[in-house]
N, C-alpha and C. Protein backbone atom coordinates (compact mmCIF):
# COMPACT_ATOMS: atom_id res chain seq x y z
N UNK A 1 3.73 35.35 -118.44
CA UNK A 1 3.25 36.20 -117.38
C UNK A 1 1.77 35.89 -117.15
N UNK A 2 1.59 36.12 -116.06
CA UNK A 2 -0.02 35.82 -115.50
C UNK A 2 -0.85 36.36 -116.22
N UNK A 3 -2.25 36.40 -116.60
CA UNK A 3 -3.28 37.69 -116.73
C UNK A 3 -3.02 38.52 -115.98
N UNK A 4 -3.22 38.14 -114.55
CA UNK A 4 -3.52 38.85 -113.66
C UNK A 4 -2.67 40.09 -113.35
N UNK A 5 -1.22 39.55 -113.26
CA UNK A 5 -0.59 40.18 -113.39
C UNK A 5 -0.22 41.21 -114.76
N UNK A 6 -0.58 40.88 -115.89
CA UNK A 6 -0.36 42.02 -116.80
C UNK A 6 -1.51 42.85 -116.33
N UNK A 7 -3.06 42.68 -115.95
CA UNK A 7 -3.78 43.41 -115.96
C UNK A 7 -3.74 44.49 -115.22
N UNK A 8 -3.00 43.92 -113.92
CA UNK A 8 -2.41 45.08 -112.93
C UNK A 8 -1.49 46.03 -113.89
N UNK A 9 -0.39 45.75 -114.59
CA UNK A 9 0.63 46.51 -114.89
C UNK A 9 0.01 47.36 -116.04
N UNK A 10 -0.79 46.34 -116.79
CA UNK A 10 -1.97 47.68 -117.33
C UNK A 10 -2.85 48.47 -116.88
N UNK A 11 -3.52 48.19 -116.23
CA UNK A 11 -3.72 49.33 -115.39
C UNK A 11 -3.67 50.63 -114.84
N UNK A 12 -2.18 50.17 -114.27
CA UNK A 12 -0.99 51.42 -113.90
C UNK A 12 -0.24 51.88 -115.34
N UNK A 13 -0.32 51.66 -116.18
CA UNK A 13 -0.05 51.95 -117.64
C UNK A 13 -0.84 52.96 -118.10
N UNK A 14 -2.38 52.75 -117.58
CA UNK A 14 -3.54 53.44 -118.33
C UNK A 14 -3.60 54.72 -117.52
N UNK A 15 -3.31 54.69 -115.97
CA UNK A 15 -3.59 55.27 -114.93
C UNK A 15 -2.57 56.66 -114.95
N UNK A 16 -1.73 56.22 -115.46
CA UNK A 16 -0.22 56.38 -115.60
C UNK A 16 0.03 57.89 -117.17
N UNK A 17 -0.95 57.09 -118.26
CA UNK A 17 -1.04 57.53 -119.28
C UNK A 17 -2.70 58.91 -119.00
N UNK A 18 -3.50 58.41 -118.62
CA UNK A 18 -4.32 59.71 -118.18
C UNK A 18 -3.85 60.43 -117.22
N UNK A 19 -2.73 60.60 -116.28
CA UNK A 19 -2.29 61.68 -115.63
C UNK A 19 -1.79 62.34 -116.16
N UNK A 20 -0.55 61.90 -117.45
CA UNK A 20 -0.07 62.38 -118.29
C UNK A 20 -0.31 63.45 -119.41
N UNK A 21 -1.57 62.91 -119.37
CA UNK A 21 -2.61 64.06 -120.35
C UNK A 21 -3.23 64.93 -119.65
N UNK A 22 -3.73 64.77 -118.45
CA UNK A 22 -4.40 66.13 -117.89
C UNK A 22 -2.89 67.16 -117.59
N UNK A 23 -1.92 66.55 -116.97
CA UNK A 23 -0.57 67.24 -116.76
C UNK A 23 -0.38 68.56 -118.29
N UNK A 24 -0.63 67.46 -119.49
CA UNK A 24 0.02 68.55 -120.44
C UNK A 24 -1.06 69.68 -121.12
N UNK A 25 -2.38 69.11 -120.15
CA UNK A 25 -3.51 69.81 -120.59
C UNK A 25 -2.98 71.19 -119.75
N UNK A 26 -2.93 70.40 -118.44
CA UNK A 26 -2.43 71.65 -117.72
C UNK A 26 -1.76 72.78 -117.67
N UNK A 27 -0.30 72.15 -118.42
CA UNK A 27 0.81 73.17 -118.36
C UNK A 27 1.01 73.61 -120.32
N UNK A 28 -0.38 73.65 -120.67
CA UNK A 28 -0.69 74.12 -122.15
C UNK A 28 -0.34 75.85 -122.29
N UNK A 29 -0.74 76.23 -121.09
CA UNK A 29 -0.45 77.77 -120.72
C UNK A 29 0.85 78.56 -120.74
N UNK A 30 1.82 77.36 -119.89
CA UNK A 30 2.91 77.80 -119.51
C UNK A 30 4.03 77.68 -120.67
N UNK A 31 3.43 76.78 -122.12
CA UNK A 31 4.54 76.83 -122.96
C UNK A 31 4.07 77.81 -123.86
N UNK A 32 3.12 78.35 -123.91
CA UNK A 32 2.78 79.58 -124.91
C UNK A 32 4.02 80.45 -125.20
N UNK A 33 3.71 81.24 -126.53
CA UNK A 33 5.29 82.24 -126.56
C UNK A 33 5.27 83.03 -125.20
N UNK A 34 6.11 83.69 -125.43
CA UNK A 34 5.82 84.71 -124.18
C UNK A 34 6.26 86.46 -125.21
N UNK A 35 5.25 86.94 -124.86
CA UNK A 35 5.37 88.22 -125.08
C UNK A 35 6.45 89.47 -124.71
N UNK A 36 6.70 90.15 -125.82
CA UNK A 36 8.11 90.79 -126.00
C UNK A 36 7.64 92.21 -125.89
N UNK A 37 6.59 92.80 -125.19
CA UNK A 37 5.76 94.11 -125.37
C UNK A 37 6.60 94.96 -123.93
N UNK A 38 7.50 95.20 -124.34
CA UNK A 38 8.04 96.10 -122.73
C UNK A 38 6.99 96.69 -121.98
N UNK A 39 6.63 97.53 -122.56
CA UNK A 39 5.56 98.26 -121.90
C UNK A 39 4.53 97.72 -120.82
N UNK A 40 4.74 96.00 -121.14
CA UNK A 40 3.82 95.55 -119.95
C UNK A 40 4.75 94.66 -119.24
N UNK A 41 5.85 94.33 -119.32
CA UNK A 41 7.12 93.60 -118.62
C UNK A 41 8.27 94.24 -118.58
N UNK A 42 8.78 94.44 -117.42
CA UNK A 42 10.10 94.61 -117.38
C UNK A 42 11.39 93.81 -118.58
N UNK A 43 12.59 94.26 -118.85
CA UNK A 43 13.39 92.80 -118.90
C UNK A 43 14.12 91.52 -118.29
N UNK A 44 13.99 91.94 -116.80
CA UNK A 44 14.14 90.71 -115.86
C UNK A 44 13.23 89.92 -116.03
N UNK A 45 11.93 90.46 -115.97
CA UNK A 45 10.63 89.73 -115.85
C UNK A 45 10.38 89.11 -117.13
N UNK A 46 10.71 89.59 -118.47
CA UNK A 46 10.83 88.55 -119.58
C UNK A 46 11.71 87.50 -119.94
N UNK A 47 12.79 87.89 -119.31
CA UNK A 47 14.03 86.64 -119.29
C UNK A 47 13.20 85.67 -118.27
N UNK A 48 13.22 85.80 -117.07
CA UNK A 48 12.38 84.81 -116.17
C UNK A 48 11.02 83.26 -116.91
N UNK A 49 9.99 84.84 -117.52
CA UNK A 49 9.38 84.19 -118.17
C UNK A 49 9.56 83.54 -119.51
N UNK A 50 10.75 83.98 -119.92
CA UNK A 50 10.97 82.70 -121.39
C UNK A 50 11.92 81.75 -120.42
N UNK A 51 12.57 81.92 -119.49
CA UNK A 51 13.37 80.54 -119.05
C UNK A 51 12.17 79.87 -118.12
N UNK A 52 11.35 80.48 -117.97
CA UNK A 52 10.00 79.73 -117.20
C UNK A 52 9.19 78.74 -118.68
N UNK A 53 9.22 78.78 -119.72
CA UNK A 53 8.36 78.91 -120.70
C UNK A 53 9.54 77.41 -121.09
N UNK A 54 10.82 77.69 -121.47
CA UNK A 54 11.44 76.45 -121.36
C UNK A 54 11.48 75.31 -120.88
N UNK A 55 11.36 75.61 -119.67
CA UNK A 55 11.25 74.49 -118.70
C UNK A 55 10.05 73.69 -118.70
N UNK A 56 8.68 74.64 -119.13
CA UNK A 56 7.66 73.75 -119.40
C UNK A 56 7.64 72.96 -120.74
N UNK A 57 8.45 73.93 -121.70
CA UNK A 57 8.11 72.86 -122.88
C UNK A 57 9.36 71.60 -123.09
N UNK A 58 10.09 71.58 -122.07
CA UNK A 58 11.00 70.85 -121.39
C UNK A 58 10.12 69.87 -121.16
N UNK A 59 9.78 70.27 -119.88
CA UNK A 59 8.65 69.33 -119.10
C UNK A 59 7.34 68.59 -120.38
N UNK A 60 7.30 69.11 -121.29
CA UNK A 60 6.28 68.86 -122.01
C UNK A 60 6.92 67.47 -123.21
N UNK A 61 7.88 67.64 -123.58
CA UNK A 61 8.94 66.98 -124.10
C UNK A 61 8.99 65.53 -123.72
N UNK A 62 9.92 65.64 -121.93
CA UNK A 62 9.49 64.33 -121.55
C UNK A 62 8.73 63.49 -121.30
N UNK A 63 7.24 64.53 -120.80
CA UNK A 63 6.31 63.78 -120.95
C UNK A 63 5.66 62.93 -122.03
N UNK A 64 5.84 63.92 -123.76
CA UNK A 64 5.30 63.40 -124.32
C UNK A 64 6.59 61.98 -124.89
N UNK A 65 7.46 61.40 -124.51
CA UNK A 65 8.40 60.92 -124.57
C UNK A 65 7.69 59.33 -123.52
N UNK A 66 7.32 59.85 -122.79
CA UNK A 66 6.79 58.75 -121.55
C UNK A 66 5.19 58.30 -122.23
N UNK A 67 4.86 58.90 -122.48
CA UNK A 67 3.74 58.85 -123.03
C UNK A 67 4.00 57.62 -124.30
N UNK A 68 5.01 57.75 -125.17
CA UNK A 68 5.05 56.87 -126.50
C UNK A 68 5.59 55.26 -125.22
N UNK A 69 6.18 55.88 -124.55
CA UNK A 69 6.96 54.24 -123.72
C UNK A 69 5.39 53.42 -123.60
N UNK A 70 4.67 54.66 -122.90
CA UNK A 70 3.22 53.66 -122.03
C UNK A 70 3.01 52.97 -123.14
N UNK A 71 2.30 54.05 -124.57
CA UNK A 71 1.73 53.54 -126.24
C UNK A 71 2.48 52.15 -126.63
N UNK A 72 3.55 51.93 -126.41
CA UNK A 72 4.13 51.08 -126.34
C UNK A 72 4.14 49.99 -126.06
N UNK A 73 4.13 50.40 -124.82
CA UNK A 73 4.19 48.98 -123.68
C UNK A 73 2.55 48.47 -123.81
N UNK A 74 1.87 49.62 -123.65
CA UNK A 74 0.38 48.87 -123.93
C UNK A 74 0.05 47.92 -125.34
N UNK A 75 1.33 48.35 -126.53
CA UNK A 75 0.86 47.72 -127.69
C UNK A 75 1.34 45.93 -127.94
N UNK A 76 2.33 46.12 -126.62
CA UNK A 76 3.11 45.01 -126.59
C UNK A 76 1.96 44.11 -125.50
N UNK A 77 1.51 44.95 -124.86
CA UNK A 77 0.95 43.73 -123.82
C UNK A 77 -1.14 43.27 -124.70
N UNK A 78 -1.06 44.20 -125.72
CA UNK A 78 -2.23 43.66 -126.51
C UNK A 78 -1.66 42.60 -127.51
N UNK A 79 -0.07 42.66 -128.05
CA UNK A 79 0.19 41.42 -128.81
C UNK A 79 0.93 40.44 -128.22
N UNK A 80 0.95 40.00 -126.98
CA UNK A 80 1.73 38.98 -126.36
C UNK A 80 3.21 39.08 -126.01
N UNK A 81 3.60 40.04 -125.89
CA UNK A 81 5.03 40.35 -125.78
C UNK A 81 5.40 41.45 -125.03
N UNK A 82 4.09 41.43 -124.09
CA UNK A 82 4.83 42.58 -122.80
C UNK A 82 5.42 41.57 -121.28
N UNK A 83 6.54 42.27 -121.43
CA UNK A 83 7.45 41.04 -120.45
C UNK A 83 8.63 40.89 -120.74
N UNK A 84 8.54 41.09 -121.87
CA UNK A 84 9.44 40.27 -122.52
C UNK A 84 10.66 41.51 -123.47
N UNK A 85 12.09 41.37 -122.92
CA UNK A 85 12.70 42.45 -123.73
C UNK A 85 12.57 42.76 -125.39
N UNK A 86 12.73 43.62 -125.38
CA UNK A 86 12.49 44.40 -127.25
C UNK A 86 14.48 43.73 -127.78
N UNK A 87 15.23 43.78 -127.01
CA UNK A 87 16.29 43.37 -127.54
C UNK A 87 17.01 42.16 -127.55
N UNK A 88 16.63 41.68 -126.53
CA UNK A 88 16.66 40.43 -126.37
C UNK A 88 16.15 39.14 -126.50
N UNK A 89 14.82 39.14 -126.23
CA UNK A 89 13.48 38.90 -125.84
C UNK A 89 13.69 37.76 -125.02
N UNK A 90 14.36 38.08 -123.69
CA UNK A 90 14.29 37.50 -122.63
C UNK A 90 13.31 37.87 -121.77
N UNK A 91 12.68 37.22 -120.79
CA UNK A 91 11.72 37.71 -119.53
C UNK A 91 12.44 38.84 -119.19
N UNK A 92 11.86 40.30 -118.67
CA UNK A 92 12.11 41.31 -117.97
C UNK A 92 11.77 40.49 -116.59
N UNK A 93 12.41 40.93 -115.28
CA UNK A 93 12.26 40.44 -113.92
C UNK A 93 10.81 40.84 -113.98
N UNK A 94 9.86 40.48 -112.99
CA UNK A 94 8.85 41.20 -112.41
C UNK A 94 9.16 42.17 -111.76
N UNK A 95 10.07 42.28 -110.79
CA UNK A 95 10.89 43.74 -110.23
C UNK A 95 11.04 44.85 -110.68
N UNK A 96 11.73 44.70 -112.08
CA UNK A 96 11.78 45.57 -112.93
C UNK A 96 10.57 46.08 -113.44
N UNK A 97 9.06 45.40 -113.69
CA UNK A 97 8.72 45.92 -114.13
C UNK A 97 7.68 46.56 -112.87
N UNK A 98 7.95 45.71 -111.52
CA UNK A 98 7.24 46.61 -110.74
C UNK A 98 7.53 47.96 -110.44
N UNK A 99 8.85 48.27 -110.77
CA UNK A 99 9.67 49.59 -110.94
C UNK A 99 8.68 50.78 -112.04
N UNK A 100 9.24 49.98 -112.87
CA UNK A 100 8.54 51.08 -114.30
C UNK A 100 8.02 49.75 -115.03
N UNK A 101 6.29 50.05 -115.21
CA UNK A 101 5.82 49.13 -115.99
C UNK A 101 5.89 48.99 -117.81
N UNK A 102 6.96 50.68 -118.04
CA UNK A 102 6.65 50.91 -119.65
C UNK A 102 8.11 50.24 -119.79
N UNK A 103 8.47 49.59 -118.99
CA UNK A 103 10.14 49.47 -119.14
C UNK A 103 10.54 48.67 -120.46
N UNK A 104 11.08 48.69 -121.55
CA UNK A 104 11.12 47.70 -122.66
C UNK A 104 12.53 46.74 -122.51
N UNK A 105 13.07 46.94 -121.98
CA UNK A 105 14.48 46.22 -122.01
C UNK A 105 14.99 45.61 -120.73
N UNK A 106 15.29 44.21 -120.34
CA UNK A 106 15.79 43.80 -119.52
C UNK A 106 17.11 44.34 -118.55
N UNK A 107 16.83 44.22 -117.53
CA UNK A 107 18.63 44.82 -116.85
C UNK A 107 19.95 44.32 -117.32
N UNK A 108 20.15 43.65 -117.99
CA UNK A 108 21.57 42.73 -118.53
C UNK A 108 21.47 44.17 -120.11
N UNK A 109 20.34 43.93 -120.58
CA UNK A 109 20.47 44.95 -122.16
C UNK A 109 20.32 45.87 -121.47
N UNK A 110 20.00 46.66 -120.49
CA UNK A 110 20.47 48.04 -120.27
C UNK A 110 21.65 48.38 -119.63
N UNK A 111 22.02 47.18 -119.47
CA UNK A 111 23.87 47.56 -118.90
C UNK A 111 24.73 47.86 -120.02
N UNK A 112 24.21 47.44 -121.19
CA UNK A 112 25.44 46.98 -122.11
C UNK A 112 24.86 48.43 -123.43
């Protein structure tokens, strides 16, 4: 693979990986417990807010999940082997990785 071209896909790796972190900086709030004090919530309004409270630490989950792909992919393209499948170690298309740059596995090993 080019420089040039990894430098781009790092890039969007890095770019990719700091959105990621202000995101979970963000929604740090929304996975907190949620409080069981009737007196200041209804029980509609606490069911809501623990299935609200799920969904972020849902959301928090995959992110930190995407996050190890980037760690990843960035560790592969500092030792010579971003490009290149983890199972195979055939060339990934450029396509593919213009798709998703953390992608580790070629389209033939993700069919199978």
């Amino acid at each position: 693979m080019e420089q040039k071209q990894l430098d781009i896909y790092r890039q969007r790796l890095l770019a990719e990986k700091e959105e990621l972190a202000s995101l979970m900086e963000d929604s740090a709030e929304s996975a907190k417990p949620v409080t069981l004090d009737q007196t200041m919530v209804g029980r509609v309004s606490r069911i809501d807010a623990i299935q609200q409270q799920e969904m972020a630490l849902a959301s928090a989950r995959r992110r930190a999940q995407r996050g190890v792909m980037i760690d990843q992919a960035l560790a592969r393209a500092e030792s010579g082997d971003y490009g290149y499948c983890v199972s195979c170690d055939e060339e990934i298309s450029p396509r593919r990785l213009d798709l998703d740059p953390a992608i580790p596995i070629c389209i033939q090993c993700a069919g199978t």
